[in-house]
N, C-alpha and C. Protein backbone atom coordinates (compact mmCIF):
# COMPACT_ATOMS: atom_id res chain seq x y z
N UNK A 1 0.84 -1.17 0.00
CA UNK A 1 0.00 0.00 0.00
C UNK A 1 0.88 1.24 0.00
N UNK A 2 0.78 2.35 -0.74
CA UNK A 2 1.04 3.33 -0.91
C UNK A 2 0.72 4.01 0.52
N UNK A 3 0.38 4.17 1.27
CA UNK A 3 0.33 5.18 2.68
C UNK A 3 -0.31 4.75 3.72
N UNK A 4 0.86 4.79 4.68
CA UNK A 4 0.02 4.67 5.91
C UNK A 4 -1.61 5.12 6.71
N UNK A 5 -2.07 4.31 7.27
CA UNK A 5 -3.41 5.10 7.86
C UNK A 5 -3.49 5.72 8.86
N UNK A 6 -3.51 7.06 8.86
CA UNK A 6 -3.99 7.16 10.59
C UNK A 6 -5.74 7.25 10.91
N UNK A 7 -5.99 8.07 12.14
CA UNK A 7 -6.91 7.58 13.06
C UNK A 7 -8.16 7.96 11.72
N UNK A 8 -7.73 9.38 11.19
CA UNK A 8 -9.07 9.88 10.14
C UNK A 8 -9.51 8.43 9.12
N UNK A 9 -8.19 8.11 8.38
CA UNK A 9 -8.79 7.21 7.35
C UNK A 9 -9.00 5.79 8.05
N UNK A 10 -9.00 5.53 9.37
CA UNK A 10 -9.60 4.65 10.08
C UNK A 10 -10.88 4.56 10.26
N UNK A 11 -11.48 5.79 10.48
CA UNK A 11 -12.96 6.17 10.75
C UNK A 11 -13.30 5.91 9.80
N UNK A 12 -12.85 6.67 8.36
CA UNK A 12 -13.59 6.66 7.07
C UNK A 12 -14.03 5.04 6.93
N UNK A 13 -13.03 4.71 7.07
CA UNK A 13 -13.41 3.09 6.88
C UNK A 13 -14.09 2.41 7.23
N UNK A 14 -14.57 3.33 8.65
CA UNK A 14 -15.46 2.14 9.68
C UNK A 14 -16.58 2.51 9.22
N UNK A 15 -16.78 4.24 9.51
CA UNK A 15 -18.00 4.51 8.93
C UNK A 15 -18.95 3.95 7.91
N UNK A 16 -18.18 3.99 6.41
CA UNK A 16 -18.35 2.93 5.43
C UNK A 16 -18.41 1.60 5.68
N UNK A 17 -17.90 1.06 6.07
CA UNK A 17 -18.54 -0.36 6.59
C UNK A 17 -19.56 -0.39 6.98
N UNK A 18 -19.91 0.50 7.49
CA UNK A 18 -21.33 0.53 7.99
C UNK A 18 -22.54 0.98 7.10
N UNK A 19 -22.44 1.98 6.64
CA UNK A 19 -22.92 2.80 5.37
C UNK A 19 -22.29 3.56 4.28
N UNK A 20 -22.18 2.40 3.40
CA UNK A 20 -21.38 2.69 2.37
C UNK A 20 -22.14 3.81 1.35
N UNK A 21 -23.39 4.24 1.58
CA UNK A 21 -24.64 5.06 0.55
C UNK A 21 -24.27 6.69 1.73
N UNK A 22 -23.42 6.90 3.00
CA UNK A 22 -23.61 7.80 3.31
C UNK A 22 -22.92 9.02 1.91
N UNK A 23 -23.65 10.56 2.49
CA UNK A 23 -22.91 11.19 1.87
C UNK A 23 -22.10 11.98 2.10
N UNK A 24 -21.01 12.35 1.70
CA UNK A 24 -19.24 12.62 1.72
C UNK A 24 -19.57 14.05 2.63
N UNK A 25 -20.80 14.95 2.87
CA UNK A 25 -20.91 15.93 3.50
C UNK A 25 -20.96 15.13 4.98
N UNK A 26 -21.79 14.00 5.34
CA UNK A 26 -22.05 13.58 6.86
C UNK A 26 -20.90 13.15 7.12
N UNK A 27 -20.32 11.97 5.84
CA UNK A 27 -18.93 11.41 6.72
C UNK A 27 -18.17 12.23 7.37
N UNK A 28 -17.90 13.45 5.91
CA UNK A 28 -17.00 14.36 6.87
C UNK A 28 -17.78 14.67 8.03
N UNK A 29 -18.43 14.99 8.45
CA UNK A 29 -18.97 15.46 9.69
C UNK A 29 -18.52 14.15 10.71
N UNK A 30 -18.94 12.99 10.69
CA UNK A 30 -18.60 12.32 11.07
C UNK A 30 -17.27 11.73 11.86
N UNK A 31 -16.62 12.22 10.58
CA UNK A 31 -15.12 11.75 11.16
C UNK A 31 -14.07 13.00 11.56
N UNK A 32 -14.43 14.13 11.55
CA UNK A 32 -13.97 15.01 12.15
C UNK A 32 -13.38 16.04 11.06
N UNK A 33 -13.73 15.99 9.88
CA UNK A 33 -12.71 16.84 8.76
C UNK A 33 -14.00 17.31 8.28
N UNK A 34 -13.58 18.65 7.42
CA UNK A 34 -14.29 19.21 6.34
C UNK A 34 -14.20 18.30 4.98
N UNK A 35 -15.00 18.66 3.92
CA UNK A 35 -16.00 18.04 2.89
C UNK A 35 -14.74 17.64 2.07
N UNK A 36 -14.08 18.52 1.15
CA UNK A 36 -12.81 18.42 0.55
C UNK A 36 -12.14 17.42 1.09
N UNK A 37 -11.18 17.70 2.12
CA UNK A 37 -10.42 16.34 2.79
C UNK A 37 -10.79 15.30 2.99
N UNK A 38 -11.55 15.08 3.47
CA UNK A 38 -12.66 14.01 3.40
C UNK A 38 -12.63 12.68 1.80
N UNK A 39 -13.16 13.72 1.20
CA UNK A 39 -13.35 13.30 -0.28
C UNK A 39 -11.87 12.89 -0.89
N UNK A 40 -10.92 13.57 -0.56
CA UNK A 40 -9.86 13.09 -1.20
C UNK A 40 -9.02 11.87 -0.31
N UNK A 41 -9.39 12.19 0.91
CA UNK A 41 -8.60 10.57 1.73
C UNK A 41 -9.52 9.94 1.49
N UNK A 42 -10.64 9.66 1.24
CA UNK A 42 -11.59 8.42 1.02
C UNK A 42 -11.20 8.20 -0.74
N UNK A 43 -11.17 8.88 -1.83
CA UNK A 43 -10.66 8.74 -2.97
C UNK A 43 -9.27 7.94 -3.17
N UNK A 44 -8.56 8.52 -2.26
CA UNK A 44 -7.03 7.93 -1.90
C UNK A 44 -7.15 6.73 -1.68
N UNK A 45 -8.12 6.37 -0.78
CA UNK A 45 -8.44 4.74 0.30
C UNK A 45 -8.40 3.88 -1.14
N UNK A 46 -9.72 4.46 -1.77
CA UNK A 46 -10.10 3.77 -2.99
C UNK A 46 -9.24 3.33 -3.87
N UNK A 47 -8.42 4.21 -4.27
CA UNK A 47 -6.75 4.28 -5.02
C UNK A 47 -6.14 2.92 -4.98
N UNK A 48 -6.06 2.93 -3.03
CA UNK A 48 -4.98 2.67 -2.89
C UNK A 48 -5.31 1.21 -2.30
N UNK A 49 -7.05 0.71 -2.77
CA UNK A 49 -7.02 -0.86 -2.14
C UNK A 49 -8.19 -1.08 -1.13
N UNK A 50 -7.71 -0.09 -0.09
CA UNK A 50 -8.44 -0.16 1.07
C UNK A 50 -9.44 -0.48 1.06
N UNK A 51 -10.51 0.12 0.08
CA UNK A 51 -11.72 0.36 -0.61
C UNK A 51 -12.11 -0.37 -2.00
N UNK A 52 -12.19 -1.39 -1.78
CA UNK A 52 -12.56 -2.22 -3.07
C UNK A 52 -14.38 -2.28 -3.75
N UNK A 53 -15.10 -1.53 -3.21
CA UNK A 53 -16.26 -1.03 -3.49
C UNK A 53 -17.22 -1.02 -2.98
N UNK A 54 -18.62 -0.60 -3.33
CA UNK A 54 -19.56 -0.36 -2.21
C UNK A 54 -20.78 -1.83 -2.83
N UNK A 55 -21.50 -1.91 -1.81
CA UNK A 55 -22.93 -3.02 -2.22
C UNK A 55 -23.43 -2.58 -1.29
N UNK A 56 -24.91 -3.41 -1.69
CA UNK A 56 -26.12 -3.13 -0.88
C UNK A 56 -25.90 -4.68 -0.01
N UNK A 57 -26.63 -4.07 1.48
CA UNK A 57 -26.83 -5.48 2.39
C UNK A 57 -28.20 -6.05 1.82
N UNK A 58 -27.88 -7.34 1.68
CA UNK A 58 -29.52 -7.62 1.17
C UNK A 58 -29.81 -8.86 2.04
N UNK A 59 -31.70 -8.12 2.41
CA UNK A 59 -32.28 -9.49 3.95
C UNK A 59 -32.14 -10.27 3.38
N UNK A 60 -31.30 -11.82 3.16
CA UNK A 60 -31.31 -12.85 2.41
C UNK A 60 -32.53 -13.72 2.92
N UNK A 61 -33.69 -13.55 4.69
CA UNK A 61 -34.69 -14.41 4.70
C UNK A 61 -35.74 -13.34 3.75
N UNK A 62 -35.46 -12.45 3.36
CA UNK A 62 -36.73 -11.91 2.12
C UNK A 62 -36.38 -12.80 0.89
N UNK A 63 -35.65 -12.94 0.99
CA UNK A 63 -35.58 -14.45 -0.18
C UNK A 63 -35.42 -15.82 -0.65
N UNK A 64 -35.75 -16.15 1.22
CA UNK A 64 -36.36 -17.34 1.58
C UNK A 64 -34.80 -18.46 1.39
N UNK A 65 -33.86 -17.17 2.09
CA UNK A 65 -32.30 -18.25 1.81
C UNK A 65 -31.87 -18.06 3.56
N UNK A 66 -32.25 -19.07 4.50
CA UNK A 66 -32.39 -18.61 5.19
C UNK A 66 -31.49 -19.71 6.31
N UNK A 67 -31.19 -20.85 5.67
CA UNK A 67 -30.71 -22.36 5.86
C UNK A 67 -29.23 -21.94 5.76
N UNK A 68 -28.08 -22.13 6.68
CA UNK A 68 -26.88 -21.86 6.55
C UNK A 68 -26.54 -23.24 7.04
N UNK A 69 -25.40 -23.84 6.53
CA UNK A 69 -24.82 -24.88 6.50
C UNK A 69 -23.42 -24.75 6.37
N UNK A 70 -21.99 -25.28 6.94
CA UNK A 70 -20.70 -25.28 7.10
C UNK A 70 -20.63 -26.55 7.13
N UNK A 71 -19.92 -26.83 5.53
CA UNK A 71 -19.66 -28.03 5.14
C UNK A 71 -17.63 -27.92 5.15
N UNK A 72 -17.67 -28.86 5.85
CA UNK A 72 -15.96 -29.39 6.24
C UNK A 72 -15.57 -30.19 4.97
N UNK A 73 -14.47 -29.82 4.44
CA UNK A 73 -13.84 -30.60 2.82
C UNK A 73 -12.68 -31.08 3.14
N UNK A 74 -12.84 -32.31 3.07
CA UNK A 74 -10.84 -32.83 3.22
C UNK A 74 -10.71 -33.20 1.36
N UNK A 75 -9.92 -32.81 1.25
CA UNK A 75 -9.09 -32.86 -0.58
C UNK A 75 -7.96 -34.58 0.05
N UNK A 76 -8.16 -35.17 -1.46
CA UNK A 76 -7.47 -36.49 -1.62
C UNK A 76 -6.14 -36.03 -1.74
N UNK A 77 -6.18 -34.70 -2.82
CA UNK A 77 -4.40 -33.84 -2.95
C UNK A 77 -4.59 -32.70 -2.44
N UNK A 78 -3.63 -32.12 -2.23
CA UNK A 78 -3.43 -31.12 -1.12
C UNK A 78 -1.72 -30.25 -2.16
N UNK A 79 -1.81 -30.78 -3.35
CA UNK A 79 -0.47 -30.03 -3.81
C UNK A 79 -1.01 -29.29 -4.27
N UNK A 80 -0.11 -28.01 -4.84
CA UNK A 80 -0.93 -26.42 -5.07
C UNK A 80 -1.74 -26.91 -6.47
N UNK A 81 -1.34 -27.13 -7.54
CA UNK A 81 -1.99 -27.69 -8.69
C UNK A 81 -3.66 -27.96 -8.33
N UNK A 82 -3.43 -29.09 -7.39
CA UNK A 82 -5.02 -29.52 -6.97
C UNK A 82 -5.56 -28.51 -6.02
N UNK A 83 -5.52 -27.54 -4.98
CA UNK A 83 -5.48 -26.22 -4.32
C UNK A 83 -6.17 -25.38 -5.48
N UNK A 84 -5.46 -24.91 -6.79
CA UNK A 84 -5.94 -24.23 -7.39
C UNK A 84 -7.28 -24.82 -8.05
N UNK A 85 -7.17 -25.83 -8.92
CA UNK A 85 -8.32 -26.64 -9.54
C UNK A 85 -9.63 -26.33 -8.30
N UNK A 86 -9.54 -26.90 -7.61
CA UNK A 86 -10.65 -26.60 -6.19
C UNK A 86 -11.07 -25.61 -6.11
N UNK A 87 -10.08 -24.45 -5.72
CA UNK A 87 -10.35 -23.09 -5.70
C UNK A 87 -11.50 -22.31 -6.63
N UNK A 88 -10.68 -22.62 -8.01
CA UNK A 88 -11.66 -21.89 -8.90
C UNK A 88 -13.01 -23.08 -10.11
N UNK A 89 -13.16 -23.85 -9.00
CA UNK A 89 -14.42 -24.62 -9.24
C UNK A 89 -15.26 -24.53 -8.29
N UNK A 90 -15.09 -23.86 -6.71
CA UNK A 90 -15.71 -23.79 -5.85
C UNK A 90 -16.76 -22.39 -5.94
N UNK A 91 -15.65 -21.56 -6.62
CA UNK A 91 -15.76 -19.69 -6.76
C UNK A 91 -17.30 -19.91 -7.58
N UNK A 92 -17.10 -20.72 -8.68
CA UNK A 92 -18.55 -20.97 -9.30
C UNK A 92 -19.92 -21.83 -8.70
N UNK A 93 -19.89 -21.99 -7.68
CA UNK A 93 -21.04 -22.59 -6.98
C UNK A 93 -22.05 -20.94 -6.21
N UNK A 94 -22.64 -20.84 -7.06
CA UNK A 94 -23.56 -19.42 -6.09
C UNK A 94 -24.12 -19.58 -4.88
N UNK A 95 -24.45 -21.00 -4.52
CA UNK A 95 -24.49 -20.99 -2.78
C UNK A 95 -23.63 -21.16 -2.07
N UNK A 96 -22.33 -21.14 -2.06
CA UNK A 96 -21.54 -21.27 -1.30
C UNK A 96 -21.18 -19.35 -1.29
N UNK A 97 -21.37 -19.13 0.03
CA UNK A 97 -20.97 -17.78 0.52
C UNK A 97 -19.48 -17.43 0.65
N UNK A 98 -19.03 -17.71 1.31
CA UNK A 98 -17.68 -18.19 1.89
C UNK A 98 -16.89 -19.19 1.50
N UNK A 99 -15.51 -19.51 1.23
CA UNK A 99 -14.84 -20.55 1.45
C UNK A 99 -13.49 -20.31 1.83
N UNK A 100 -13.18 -21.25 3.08
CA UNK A 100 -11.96 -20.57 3.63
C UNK A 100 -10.92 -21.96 4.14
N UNK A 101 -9.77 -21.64 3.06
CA UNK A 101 -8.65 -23.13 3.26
C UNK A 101 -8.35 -23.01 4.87
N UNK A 102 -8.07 -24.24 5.93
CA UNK A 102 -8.30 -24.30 6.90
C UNK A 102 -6.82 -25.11 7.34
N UNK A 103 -6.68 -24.83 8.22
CA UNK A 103 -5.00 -25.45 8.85
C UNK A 103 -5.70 -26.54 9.73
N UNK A 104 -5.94 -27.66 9.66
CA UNK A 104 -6.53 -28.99 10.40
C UNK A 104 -6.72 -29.70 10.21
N UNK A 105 -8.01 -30.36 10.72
CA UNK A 105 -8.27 -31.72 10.16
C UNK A 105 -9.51 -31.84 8.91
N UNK A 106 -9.45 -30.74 8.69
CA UNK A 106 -9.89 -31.06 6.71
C UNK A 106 -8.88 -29.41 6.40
N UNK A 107 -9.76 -29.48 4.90
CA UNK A 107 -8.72 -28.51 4.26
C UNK A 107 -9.46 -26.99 4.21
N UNK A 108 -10.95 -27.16 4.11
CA UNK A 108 -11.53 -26.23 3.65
C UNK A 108 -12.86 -26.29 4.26
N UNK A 109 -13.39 -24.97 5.13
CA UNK A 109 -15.00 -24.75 5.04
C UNK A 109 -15.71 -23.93 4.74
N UNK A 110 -16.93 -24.36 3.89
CA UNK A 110 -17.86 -23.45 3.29
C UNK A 110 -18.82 -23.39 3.35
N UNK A 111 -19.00 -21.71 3.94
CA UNK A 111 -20.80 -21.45 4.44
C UNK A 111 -21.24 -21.06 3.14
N UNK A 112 -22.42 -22.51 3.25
CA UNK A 112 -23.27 -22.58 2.52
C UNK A 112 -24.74 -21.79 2.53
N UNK A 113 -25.45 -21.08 1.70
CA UNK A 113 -26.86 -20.73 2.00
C UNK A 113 -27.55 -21.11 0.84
N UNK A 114 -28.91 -21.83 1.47
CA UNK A 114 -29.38 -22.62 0.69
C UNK A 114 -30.95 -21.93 1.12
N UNK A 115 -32.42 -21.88 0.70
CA UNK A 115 -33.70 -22.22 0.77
C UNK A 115 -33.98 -22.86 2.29
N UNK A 116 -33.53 -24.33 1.84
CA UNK A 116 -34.03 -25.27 2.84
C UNK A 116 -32.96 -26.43 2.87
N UNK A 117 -32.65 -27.65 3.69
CA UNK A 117 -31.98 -28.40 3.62
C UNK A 117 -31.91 -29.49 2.93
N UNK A 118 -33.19 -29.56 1.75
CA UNK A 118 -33.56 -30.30 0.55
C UNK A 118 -32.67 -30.12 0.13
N UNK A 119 -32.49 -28.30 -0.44
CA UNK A 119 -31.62 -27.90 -1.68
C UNK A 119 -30.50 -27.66 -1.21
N UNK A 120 -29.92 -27.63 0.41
CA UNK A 120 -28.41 -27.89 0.69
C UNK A 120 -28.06 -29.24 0.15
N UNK A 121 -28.97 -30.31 0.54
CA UNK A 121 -28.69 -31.94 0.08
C UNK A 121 -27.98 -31.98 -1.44
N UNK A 122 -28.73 -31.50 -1.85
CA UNK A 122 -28.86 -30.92 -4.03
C UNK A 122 -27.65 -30.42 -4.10
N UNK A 123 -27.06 -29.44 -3.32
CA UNK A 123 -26.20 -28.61 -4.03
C UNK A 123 -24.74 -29.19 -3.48
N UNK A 124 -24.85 -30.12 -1.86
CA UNK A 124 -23.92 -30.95 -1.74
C UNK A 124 -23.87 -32.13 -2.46
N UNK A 125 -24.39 -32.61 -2.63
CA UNK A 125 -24.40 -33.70 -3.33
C UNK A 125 -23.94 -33.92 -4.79
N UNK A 126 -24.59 -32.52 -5.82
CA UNK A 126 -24.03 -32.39 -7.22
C UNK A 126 -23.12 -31.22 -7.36
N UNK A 127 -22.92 -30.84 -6.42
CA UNK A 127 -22.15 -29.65 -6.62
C UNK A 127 -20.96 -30.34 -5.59
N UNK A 128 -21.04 -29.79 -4.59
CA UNK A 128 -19.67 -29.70 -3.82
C UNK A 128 -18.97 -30.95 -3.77
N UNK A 129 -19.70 -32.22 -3.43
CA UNK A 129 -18.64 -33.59 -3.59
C UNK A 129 -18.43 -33.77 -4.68
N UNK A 130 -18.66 -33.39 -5.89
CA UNK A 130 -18.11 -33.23 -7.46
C UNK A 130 -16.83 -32.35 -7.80
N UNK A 131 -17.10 -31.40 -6.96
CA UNK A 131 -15.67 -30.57 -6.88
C UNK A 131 -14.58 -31.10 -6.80
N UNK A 132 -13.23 -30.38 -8.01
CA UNK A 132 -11.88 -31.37 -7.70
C UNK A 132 -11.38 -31.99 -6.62
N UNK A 133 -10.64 -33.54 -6.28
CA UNK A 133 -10.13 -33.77 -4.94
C UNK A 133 -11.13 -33.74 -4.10
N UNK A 134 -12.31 -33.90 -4.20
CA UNK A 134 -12.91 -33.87 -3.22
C UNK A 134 -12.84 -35.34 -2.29
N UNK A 135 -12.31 -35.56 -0.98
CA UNK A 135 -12.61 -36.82 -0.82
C UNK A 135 -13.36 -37.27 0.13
N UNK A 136 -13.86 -36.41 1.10
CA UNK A 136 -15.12 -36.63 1.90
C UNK A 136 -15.37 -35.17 2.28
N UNK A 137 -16.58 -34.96 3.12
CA UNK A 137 -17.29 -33.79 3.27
C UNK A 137 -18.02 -34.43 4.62
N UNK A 138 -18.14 -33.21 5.87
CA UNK A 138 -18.80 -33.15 7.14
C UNK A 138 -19.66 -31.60 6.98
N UNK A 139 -21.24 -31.62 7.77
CA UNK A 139 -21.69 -30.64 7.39
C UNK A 139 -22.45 -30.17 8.83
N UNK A 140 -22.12 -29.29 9.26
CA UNK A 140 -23.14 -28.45 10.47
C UNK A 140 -23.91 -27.72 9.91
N UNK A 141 -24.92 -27.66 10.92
CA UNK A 141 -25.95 -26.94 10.20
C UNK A 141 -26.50 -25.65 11.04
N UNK A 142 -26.19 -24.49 10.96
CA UNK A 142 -26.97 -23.51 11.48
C UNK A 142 -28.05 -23.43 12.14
N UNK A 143 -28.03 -23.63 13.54
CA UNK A 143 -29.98 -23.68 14.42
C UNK A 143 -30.11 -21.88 14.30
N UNK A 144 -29.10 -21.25 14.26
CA UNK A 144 -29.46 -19.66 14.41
C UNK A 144 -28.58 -18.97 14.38
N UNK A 145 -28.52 -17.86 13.96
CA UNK A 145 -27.18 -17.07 13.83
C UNK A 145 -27.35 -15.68 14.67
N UNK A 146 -26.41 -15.39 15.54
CA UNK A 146 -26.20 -15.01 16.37
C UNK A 146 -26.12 -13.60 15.84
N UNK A 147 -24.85 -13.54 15.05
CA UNK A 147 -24.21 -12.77 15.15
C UNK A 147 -23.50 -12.52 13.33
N UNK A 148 -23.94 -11.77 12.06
CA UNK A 148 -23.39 -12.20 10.72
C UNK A 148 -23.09 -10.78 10.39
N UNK A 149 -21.84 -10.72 9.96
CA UNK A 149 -21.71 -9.80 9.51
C UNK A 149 -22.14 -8.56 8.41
N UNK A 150 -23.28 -9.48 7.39
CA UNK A 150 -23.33 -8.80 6.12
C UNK A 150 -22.70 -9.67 4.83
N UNK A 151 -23.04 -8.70 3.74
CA UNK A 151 -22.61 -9.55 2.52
C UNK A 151 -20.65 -8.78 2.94
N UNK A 152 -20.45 -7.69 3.23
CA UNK A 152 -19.27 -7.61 3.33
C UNK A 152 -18.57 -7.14 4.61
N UNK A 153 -19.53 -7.23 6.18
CA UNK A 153 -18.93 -6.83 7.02
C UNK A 153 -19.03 -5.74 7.32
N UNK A 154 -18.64 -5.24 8.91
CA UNK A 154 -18.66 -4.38 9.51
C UNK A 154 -17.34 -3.87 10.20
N UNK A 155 -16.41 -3.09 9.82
CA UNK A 155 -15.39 -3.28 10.78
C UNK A 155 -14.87 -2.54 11.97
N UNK A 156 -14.19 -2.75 12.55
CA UNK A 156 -14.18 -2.21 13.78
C UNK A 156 -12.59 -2.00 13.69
N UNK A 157 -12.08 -1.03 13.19
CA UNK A 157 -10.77 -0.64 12.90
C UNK A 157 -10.00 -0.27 14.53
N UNK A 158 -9.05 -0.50 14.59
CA UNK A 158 -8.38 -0.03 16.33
C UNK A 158 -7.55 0.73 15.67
N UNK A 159 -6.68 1.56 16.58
CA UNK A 159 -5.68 2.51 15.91
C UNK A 159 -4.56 1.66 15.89
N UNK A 160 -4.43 0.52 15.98
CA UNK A 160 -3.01 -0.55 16.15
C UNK A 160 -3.02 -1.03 14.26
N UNK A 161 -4.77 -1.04 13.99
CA UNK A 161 -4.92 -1.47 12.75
C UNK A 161 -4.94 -3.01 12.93
């Protein structure tokens, strides 16, 4: 990254995490600068990474996707070749939310959101144990979620970063 952050473009960040639709007159208000400065360290952020773009949070039970499932993947190969193959055959499954390679006793887990646990069955079954290397699969299932971040999170920046 091109420049360090301090405490201002910390805020900017959090703020936005939170409401990415605010406008550049409140943030500044918000984070302690006038309109100009503002606009150009948040432009900068953008520049420079920090800021990879804005979306809308969307209620996913208004669309009746409401079933979360964390399915555990152990891979038969584990060399980068088969790592990659996996990788970008997984990226194309639209219910899988998440997928995150794991240091343990499998390789990989992915929160799944599905309808109902019919169409988790469906989409494990022809989708994910079809995936390269796949050589077995364990699946928990969501009774309730506590606590979710969003389609991209909320963050809570410290000044340590």
């Amino acid at each position: 990254m091109s420049s360090e952050l301090d405490q201002f473009d910390r805020s900017i960040l959090e703020v936005l995490s939170k409401d990415g639709r605010i406008p550049v007159t409140e943030l500044s208000e918000r984070v302690g600068l006038s309109r100009t400065p503002c606009q150009i360290r948040m432009n900068r952020l953008i520049a420079d990474g920090y800021i990879e773009g804005f979306t809308a949070i969307i209620n996913l039970s208004k669309l009746q996707l409401e079933h979360i499932a964390f399915a555990e993947v152990k891979l038969s190969n584990t060399q980068e070749d088969a790592l990659l193959k996996f990788n970008a055959a997984v990226r194309k499954i639209k219910e899988v939310e998440e997928c995150h390679m794991i240091a343990g006793r499998f390789d990989y887990l992915l929160k799944i959101r599905t309808r109902d646990i019919r169409r988790y069955r469906e989409v494990l079954g022809e989708r994910i144990s079809s995936l390269p290397y796949v050589a077995n699969t364990s699946t928990n299932v969501a009774m309730e979620t506590i606590k979710e971040s969003g389609n991209n999170g909320v963050l809570a920046i410290s000044a340590a970063g």
